[in-house]
PDB file of N, CA and C in Angstrom:
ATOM      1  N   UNK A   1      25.010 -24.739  15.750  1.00  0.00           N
ATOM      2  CA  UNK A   1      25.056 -26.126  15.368  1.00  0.00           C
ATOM      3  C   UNK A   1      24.317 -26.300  14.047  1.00  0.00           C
ATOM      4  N   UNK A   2      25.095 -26.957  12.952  1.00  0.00           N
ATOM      5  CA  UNK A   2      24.153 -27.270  11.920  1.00  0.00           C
ATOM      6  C   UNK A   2      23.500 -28.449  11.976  1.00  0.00           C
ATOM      7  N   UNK A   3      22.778 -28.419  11.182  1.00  0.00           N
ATOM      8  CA  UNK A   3      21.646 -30.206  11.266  1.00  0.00           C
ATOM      9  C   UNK A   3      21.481 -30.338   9.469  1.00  0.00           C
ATOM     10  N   UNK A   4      21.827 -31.320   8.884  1.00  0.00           N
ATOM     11  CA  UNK A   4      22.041 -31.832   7.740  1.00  0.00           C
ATOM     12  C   UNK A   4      20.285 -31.882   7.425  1.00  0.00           C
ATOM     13  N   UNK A   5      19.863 -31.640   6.488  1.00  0.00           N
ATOM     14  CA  UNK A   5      18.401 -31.718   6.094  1.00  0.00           C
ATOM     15  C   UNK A   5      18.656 -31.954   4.679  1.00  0.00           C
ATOM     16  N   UNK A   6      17.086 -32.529   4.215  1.00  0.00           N
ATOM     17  CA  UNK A   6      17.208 -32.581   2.492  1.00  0.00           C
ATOM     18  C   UNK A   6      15.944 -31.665   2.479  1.00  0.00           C
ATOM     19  N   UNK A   7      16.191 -31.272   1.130  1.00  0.00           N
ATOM     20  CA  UNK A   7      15.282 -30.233   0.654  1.00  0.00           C
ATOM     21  C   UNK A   7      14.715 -30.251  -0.854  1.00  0.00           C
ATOM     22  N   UNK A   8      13.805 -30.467  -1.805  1.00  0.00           N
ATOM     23  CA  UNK A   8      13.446 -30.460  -2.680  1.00  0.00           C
ATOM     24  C   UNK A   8      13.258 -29.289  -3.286  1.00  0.00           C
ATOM     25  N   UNK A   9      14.168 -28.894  -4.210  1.00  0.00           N
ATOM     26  CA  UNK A   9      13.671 -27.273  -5.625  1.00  0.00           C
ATOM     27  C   UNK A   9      14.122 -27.639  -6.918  1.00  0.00           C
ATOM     28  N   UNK A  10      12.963 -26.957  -7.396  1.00  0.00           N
ATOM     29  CA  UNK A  10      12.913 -26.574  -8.912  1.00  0.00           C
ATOM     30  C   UNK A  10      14.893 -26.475  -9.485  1.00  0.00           C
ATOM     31  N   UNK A  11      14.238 -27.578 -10.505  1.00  0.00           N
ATOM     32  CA  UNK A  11      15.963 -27.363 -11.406  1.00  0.00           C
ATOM     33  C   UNK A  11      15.769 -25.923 -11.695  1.00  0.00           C
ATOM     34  N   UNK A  12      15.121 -25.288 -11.912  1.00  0.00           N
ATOM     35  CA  UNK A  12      15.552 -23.731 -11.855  1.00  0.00           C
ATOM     36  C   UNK A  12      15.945 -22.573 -11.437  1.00  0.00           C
ATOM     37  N   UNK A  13      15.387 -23.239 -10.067  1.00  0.00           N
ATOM     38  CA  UNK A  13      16.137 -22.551  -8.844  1.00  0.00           C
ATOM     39  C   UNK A  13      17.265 -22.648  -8.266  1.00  0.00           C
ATOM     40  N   UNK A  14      17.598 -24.454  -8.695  1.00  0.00           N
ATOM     41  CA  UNK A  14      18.867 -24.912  -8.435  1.00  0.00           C
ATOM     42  C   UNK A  14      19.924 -24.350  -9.475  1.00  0.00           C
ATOM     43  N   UNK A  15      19.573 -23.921 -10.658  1.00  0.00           N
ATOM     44  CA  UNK A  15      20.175 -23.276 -11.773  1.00  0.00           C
ATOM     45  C   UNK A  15      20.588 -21.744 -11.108  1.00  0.00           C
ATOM     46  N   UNK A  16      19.729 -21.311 -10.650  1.00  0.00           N
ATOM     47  CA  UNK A  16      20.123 -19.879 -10.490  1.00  0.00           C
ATOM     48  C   UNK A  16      20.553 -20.114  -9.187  1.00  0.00           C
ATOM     49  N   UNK A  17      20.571 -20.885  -8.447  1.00  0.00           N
ATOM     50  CA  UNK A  17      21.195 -20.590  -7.070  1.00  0.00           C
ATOM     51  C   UNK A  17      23.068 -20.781  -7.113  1.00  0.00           C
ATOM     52  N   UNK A  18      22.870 -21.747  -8.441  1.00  0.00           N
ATOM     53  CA  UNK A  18      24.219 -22.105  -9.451  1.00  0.00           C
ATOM     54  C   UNK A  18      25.099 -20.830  -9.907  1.00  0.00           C
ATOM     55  N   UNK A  19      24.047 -20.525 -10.444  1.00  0.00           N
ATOM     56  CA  UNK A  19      24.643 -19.267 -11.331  1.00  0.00           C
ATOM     57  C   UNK A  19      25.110 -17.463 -10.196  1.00  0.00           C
ATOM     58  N   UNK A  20      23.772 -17.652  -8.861  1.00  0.00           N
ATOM     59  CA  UNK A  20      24.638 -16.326  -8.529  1.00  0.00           C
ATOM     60  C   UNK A  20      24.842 -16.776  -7.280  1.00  0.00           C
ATOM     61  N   UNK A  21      25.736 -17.704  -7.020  1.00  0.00           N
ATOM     62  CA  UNK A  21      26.365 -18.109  -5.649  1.00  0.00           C
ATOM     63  C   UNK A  21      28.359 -17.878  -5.996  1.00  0.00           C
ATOM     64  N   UNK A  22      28.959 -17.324  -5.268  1.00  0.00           N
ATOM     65  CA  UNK A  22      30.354 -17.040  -5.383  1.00  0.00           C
ATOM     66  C   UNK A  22      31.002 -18.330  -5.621  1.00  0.00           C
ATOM     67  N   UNK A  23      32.294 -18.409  -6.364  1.00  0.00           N
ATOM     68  CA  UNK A  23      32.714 -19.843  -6.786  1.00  0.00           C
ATOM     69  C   UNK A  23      33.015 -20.481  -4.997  1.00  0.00           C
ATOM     70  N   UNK A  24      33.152 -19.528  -4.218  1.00  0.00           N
ATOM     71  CA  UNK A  24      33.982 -20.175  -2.953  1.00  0.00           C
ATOM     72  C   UNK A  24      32.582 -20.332  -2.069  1.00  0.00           C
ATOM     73  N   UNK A  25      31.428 -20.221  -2.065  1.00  0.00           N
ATOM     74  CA  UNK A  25      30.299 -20.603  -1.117  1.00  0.00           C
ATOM     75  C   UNK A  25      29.448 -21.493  -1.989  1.00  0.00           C
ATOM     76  N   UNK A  26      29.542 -22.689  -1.065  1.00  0.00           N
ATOM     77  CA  UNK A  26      28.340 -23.567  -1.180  1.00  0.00           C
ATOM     78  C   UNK A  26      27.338 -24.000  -1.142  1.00  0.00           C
ATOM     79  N   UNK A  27      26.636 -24.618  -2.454  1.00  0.00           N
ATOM     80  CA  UNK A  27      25.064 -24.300  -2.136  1.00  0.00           C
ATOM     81  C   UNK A  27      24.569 -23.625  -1.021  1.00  0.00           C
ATOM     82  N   UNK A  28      25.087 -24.836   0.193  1.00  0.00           N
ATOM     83  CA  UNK A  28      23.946 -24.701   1.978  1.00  0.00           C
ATOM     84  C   UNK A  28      24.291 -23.408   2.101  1.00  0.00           C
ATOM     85  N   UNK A  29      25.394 -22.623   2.335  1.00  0.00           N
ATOM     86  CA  UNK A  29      25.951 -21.510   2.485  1.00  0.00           C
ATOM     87  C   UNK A  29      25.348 -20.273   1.822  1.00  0.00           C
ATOM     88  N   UNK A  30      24.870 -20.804   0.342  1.00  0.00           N
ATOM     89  CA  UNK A  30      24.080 -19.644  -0.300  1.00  0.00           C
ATOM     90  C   UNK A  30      22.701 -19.653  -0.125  1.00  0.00           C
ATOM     91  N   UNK A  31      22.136 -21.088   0.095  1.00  0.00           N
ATOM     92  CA  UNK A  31      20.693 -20.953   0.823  1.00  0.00           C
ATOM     93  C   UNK A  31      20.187 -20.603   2.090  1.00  0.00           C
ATOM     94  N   UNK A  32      21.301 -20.931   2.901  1.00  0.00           N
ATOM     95  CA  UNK A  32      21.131 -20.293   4.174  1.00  0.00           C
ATOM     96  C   UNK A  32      21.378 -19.238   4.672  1.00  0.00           C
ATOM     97  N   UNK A  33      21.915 -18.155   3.724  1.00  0.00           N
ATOM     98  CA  UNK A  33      22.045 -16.444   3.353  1.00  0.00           C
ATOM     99  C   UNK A  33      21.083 -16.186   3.402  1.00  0.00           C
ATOM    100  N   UNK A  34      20.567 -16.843   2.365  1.00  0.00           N
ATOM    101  CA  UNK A  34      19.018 -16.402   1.205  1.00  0.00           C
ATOM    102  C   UNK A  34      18.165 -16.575   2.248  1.00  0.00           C
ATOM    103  N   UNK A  35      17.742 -17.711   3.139  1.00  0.00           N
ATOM    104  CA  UNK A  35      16.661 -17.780   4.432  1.00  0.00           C
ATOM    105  C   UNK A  35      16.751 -16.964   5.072  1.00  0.00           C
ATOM    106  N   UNK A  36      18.113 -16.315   6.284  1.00  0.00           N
ATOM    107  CA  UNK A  36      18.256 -15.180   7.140  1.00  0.00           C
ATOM    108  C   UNK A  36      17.484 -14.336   6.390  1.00  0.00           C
ATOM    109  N   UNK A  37      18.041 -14.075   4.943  1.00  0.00           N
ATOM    110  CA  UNK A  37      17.485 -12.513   4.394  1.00  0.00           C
ATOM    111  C   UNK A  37      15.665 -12.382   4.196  1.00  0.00           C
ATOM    112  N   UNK A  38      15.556 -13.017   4.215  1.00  0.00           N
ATOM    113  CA  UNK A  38      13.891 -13.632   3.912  1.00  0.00           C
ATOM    114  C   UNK A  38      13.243 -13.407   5.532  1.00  0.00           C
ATOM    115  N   UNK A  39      13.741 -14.219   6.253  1.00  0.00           N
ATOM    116  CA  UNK A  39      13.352 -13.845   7.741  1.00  0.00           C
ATOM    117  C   UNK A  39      13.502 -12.868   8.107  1.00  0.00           C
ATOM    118  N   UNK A  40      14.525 -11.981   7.856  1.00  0.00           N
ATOM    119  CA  UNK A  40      14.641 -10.694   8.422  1.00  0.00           C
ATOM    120  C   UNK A  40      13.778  -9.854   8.071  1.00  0.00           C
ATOM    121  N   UNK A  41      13.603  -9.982   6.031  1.00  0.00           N
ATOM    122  CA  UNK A  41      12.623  -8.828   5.794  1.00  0.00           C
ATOM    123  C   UNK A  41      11.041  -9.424   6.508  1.00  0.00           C
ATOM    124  N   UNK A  42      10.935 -10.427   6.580  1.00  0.00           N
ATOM    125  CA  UNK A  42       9.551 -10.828   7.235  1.00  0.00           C
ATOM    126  C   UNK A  42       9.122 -10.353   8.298  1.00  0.00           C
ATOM    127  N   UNK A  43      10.628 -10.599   9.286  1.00  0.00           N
ATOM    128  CA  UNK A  43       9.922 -10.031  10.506  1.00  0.00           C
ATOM    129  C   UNK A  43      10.103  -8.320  10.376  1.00  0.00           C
ATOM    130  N   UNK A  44      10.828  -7.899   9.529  1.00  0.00           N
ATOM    131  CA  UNK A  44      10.692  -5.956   9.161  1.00  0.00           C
ATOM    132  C   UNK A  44       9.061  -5.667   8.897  1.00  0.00           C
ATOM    133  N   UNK A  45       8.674  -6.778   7.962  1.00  0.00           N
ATOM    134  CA  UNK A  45       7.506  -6.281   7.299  1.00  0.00           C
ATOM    135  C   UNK A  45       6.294  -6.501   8.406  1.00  0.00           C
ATOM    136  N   UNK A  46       6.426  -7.543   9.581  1.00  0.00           N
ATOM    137  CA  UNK A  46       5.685  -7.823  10.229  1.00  0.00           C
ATOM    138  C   UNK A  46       5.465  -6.131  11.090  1.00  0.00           C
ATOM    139  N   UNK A  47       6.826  -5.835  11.946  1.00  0.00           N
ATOM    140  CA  UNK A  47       7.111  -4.791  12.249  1.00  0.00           C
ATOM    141  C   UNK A  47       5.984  -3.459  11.703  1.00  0.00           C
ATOM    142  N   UNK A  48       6.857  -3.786  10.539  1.00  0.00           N
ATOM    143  CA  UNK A  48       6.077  -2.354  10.041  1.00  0.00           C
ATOM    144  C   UNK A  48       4.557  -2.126   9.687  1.00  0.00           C
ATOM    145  N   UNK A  49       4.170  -3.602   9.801  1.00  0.00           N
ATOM    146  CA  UNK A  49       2.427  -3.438   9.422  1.00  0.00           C
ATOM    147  C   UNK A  49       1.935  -3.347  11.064  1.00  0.00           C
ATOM    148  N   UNK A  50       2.977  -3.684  12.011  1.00  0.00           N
ATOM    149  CA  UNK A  50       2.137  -2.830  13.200  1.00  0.00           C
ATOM    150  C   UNK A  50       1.822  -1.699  13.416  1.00  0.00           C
ATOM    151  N   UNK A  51       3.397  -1.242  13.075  1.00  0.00           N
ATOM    152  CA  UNK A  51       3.525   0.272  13.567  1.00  0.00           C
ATOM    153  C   UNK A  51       2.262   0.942  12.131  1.00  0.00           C
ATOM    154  N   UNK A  52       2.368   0.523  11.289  1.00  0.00           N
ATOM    155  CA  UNK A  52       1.280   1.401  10.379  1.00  0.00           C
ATOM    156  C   UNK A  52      -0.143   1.142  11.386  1.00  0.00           C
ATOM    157  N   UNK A  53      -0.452   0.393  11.753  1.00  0.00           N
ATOM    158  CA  UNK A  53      -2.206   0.026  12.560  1.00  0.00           C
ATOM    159  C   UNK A  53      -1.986   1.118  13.420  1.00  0.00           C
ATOM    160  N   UNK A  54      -1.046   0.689  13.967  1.00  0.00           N
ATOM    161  CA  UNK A  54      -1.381   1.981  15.446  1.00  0.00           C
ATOM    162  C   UNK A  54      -1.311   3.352  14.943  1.00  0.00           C
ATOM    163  N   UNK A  55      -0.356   3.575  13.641  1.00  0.00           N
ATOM    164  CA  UNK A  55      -0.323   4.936  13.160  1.00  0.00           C
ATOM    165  C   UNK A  55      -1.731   5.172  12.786  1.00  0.00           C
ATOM    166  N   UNK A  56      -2.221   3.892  12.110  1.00  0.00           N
ATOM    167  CA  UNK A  56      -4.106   4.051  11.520  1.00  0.00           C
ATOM    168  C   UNK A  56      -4.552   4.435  12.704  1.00  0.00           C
ATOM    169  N   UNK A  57      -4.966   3.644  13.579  1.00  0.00           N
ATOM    170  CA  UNK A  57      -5.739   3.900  14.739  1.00  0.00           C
ATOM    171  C   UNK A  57      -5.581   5.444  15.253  1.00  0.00           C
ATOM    172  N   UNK A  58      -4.185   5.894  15.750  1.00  0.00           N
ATOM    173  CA  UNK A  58      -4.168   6.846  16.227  1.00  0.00           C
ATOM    174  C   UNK A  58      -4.365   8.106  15.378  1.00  0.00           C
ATOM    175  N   UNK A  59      -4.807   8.157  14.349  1.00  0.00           N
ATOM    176  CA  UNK A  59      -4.274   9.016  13.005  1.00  0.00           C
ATOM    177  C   UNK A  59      -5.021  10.708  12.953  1.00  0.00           C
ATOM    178  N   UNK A  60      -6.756  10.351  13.501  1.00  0.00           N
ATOM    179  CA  UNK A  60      -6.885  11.850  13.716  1.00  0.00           C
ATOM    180  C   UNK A  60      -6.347  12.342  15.278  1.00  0.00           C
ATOM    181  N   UNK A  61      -6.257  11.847  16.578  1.00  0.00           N
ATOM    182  CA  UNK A  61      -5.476  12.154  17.226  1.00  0.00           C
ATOM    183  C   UNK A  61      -4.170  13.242  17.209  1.00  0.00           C
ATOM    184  N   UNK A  62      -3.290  11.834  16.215  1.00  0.00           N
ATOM    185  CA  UNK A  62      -2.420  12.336  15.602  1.00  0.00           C
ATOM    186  C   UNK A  62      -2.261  14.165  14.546  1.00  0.00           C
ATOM    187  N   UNK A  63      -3.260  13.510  13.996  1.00  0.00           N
ATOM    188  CA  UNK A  63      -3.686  14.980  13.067  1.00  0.00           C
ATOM    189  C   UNK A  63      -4.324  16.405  13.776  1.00  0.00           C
ATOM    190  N   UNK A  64      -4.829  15.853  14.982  1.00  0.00           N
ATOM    191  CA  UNK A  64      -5.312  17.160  15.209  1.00  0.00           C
ATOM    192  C   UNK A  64      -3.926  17.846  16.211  1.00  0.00           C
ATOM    193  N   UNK A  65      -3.315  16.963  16.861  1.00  0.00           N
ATOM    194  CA  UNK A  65      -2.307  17.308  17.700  1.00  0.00           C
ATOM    195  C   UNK A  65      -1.263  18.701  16.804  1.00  0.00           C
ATOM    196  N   UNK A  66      -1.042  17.845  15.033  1.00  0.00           N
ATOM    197  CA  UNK A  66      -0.223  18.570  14.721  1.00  0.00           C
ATOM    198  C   UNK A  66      -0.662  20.021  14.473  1.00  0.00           C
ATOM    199  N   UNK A  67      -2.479  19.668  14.122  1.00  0.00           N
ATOM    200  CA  UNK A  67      -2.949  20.910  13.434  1.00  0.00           C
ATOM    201  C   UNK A  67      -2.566  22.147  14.519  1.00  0.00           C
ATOM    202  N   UNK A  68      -2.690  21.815  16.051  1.00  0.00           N
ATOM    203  CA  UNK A  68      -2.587  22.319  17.126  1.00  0.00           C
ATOM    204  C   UNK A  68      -1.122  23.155  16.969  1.00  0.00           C
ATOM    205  N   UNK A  69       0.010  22.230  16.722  1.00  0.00           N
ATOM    206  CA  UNK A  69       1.245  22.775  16.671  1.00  0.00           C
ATOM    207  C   UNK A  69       1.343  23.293  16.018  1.00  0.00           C
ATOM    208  N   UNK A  70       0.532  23.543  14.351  1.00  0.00           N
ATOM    209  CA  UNK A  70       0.786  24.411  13.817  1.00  0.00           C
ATOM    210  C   UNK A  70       0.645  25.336  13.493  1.00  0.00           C
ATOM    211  N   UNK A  71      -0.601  25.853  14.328  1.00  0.00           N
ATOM    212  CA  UNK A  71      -1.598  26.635  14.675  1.00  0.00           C
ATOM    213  C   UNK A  71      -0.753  28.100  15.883  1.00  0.00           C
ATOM    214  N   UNK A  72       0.367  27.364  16.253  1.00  0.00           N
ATOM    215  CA  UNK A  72       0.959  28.239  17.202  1.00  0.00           C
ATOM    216  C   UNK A  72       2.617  28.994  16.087  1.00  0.00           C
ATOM    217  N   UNK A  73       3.357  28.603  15.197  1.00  0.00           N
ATOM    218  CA  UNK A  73       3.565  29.024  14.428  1.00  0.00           C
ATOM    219  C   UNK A  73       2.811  30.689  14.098  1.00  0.00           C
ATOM    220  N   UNK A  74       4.697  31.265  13.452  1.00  0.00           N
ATOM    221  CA  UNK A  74       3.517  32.587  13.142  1.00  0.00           C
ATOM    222  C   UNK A  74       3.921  32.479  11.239  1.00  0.00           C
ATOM    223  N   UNK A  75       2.758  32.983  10.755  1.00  0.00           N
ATOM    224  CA  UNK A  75       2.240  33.341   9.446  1.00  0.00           C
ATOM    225  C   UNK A  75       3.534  34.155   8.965  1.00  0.00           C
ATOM    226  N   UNK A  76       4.510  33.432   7.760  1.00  0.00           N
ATOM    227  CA  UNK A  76       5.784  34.478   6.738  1.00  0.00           C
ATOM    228  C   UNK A  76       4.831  35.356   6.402  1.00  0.00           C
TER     229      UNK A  76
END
């Protein structure tokens, strides 16, 4: 369902939203691209600054586990 809203931007933004929107999509159509894509990388980036903490947290764990695995390896 859409819901009609007003929104206030920069004539410059309205310029470029002018300039790289396809002749056949309309403004709402090109701003409401532009939001999904914005939300998505947000919640990616949210994502990924977890998984980096727990990679922090766990990290010598992590490190000694591998040193372990590589420790069983034989010497070229």
């Amino acid at each position: 369902m859409k819901i009609k809203t007003s929104i206030t931007i920069s004539e410059q933004l309205l310029a470029n939203i002018d300039e790289l929107r396809q002749p056949d999509t309309n403004r709402s159509a090109f701003i409401e691209d532009a939001m999904w894509t914005v939300i998505h990388q947000m919640r990616r980036d949210a994502q990924t600054a977890k998984d980096i903490e727990i990679i922090n947290r766990r990290a010598d764990y992590l490190n000694e586990e591998t040193e372990e695995a590589l420790s069983f390896q034989t010497p070229r």
